[in-house]
Protein backbone atom coordinates (compact mmCIF):
# COMPACT_ATOMS: atom_id res chain seq x y z
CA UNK A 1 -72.46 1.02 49.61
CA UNK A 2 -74.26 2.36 52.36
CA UNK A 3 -77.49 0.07 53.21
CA UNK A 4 -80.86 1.25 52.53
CA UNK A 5 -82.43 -1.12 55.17
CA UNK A 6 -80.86 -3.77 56.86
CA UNK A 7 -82.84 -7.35 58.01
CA UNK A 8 -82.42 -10.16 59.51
CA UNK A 9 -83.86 -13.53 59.06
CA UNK A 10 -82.43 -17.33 60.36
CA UNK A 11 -79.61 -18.95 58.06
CA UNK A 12 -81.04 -21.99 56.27
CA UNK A 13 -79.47 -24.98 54.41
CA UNK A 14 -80.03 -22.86 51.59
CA UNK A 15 -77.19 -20.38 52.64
CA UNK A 16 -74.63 -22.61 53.24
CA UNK A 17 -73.03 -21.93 49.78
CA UNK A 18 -72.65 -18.58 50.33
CA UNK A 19 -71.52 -18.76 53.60
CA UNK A 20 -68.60 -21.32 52.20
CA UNK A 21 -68.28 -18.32 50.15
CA UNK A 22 -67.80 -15.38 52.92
CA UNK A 23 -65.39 -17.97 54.97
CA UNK A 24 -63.06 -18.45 51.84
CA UNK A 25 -62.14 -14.63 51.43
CA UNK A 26 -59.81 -13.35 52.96
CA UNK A 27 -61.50 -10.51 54.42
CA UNK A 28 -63.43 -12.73 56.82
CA UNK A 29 -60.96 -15.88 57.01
CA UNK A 30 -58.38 -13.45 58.62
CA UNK A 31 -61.07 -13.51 61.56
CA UNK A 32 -63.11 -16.74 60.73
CA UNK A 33 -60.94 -19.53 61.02
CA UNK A 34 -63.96 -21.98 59.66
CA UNK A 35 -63.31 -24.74 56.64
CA UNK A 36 -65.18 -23.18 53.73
CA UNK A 37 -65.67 -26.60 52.40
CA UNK A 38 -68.99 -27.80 52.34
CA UNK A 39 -68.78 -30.96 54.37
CA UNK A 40 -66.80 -28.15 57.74
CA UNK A 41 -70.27 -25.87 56.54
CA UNK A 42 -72.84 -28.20 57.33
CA UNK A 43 -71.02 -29.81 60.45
CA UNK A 44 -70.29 -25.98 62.18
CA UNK A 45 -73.44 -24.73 61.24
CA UNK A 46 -75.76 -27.67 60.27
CA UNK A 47 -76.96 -28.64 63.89
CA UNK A 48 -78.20 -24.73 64.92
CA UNK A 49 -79.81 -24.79 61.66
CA UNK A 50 -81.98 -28.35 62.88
CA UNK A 51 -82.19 -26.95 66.21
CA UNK A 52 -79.75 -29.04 68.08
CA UNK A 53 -77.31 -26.40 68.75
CA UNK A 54 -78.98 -23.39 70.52
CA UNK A 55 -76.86 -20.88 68.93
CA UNK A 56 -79.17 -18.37 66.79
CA UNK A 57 -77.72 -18.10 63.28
CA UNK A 58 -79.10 -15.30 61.33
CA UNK A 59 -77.85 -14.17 57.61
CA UNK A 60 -78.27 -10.27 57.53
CA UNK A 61 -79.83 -8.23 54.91
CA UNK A 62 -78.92 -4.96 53.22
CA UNK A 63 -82.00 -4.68 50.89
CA UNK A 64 -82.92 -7.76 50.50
CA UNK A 65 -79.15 -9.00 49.86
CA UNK A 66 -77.00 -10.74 52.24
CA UNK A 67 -74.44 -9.06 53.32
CA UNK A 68 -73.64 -10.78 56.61
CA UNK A 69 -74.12 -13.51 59.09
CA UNK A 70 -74.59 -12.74 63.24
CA UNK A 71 -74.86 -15.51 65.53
CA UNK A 72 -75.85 -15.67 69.51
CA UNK A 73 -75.47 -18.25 72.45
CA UNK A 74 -75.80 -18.00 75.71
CA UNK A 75 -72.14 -18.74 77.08
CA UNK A 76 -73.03 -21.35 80.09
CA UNK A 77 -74.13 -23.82 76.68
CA UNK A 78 -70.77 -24.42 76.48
CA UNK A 79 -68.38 -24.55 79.20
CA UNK A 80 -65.50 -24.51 78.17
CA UNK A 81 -66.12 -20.92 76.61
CA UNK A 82 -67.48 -19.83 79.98
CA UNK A 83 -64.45 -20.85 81.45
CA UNK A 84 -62.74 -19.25 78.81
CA UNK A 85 -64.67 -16.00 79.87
CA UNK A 86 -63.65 -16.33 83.19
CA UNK A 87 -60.76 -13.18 83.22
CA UNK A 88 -64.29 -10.94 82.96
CA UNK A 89 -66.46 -13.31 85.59
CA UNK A 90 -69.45 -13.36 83.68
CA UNK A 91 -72.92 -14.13 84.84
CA UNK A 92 -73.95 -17.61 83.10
CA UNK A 93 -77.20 -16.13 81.49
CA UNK A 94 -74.77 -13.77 79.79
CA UNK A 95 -74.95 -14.43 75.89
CA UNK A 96 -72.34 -14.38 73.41
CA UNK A 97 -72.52 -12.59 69.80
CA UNK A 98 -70.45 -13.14 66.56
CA UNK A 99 -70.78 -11.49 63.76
CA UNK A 100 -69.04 -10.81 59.97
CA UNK A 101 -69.51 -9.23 57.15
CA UNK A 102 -69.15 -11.22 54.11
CA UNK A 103 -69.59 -9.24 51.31
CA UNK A 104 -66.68 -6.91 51.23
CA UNK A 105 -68.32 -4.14 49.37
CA UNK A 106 -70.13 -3.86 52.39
CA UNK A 107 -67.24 -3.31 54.35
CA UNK A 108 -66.20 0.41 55.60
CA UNK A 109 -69.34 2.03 55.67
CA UNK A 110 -70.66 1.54 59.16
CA UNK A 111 -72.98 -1.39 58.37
CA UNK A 112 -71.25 -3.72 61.31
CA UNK A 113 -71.95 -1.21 64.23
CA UNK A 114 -75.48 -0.37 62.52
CA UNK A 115 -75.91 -4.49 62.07
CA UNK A 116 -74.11 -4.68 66.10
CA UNK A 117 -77.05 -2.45 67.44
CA UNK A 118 -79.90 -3.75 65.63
CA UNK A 119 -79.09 -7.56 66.71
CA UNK A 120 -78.32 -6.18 70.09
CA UNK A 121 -82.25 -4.98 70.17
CA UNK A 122 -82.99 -8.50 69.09
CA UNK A 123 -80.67 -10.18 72.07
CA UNK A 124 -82.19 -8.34 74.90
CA UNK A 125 -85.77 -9.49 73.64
CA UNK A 126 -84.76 -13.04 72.48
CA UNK A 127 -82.83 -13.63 76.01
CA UNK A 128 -84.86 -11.32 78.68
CA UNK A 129 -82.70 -12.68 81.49
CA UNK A 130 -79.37 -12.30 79.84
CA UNK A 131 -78.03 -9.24 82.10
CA UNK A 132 -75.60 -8.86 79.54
CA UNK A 133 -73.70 -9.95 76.07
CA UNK A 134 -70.00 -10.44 75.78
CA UNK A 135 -67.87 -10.56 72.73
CA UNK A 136 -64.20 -11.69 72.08
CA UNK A 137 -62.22 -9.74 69.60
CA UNK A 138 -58.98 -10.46 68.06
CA UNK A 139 -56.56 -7.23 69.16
CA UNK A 140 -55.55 -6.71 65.41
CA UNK A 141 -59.18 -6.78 64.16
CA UNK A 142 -59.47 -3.09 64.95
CA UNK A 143 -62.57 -2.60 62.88
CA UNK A 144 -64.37 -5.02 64.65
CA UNK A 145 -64.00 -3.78 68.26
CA UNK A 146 -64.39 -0.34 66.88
CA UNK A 147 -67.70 -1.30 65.68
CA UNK A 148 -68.37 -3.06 69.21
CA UNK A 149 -67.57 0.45 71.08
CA UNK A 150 -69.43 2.38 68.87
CA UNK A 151 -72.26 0.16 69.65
CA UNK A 152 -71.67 1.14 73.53
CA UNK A 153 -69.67 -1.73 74.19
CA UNK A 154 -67.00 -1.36 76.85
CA UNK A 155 -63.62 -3.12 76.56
CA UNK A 156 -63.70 -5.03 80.25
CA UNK A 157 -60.57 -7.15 79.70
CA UNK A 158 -57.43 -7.31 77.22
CA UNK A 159 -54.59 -10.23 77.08
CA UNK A 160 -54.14 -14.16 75.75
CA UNK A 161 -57.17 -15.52 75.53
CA UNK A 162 -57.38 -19.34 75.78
CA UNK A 163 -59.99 -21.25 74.01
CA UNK A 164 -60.65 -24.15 72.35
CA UNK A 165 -61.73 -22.74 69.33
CA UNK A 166 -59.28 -20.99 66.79
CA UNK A 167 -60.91 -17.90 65.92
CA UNK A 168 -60.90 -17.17 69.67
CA UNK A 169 -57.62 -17.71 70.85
CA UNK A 170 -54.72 -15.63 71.03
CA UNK A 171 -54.54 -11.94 72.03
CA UNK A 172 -57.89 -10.66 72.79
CA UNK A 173 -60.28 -7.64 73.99
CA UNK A 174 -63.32 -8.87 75.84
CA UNK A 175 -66.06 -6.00 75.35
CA UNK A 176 -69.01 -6.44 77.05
CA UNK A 177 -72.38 -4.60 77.09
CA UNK A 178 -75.13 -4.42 80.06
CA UNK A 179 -78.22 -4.75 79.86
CA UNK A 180 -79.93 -1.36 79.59
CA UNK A 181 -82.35 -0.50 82.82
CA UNK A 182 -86.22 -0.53 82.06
């Protein structure tokens, strides 16, 4: 399936379903370790969608059909996952990505390094003092940080990470990714 065009454009209420969806199969709940109910939906991803989380949420679009969803924080809004990111000292305007690919069709073609690069674009215009992003991978998820280093990520750290949040923790590679000179 490879993508004609891929878009982006902010999650809404509306997606929720569908994003209960991606987080029940076991493509992405391997990786995701979210609730797919709706009730764990709305409570992890209601409050970015009102605007009282500042994570970004944005559903991604291969023709017009999502395919994916990508999020972005800057890591000082919560500290505990900037203490987490401590083994790679980063700076506290640094911002953190996520990212999956929900429809598995998708999967295997290169869209998650294409989908990578293109929110990376966004990032560096969205956060112009963020001096860099940083992304924690799960060691077995091999097509993930493949995607990251083909995106011209660089693996700065590898080990047990420990987080509060389940999808994080465990063994880890922490890639990160400068931001480009001007």
């Amino acid at each position: 399936m490879p993508p004609d065009q891929l878009s982006f454009r902010a999650l809404t209420r509306d997606d929720f379903p569908l994003i209960a969806e991606w987080l029940s199969q076991s493509h992405v709940s391997r990786w995701w370790r979210h609730e797919p109910t709706p009730a764990a939906v709305e409570a992890d991803f209601g409050p970015a969608v009102d605007g009282t989380d500042p994570t970004d949420l944005i559903l991604v679009l291969s023709d017009d059909r999502p395919i994916g969803l990508m999020q972005s924080y800057r890591i000082s809004d919560n500290e505990a996952w900037l203490a987490a990111l401590q083994v790679v000292n980063p700076h506290e305007d640094s911002v953190g990505i996520d990212y999956l690919i929900g429809e598995l069709d998708a999967t295997g073609h290169g869209i998650g390094t294409r989908m990578i690069r293109l929110f990376t674009d966004r990032i560096w215009s969205r956060y112009p003092d963020a001096p860099a992003i940083v992304v924690a991978v799960n060691q077995n998820n091999i097509a993930s940080w493949r995607a990251l280093e083909k995106s011209g990520f660089r693996r700065a750290w590898s080990g047990i990470l420990e987080s509060d949040d389940p999808s994080d923790q465990g063994p880890s590679h922490l890639y990160q990714l400068f931001r480009p000179a001007s």
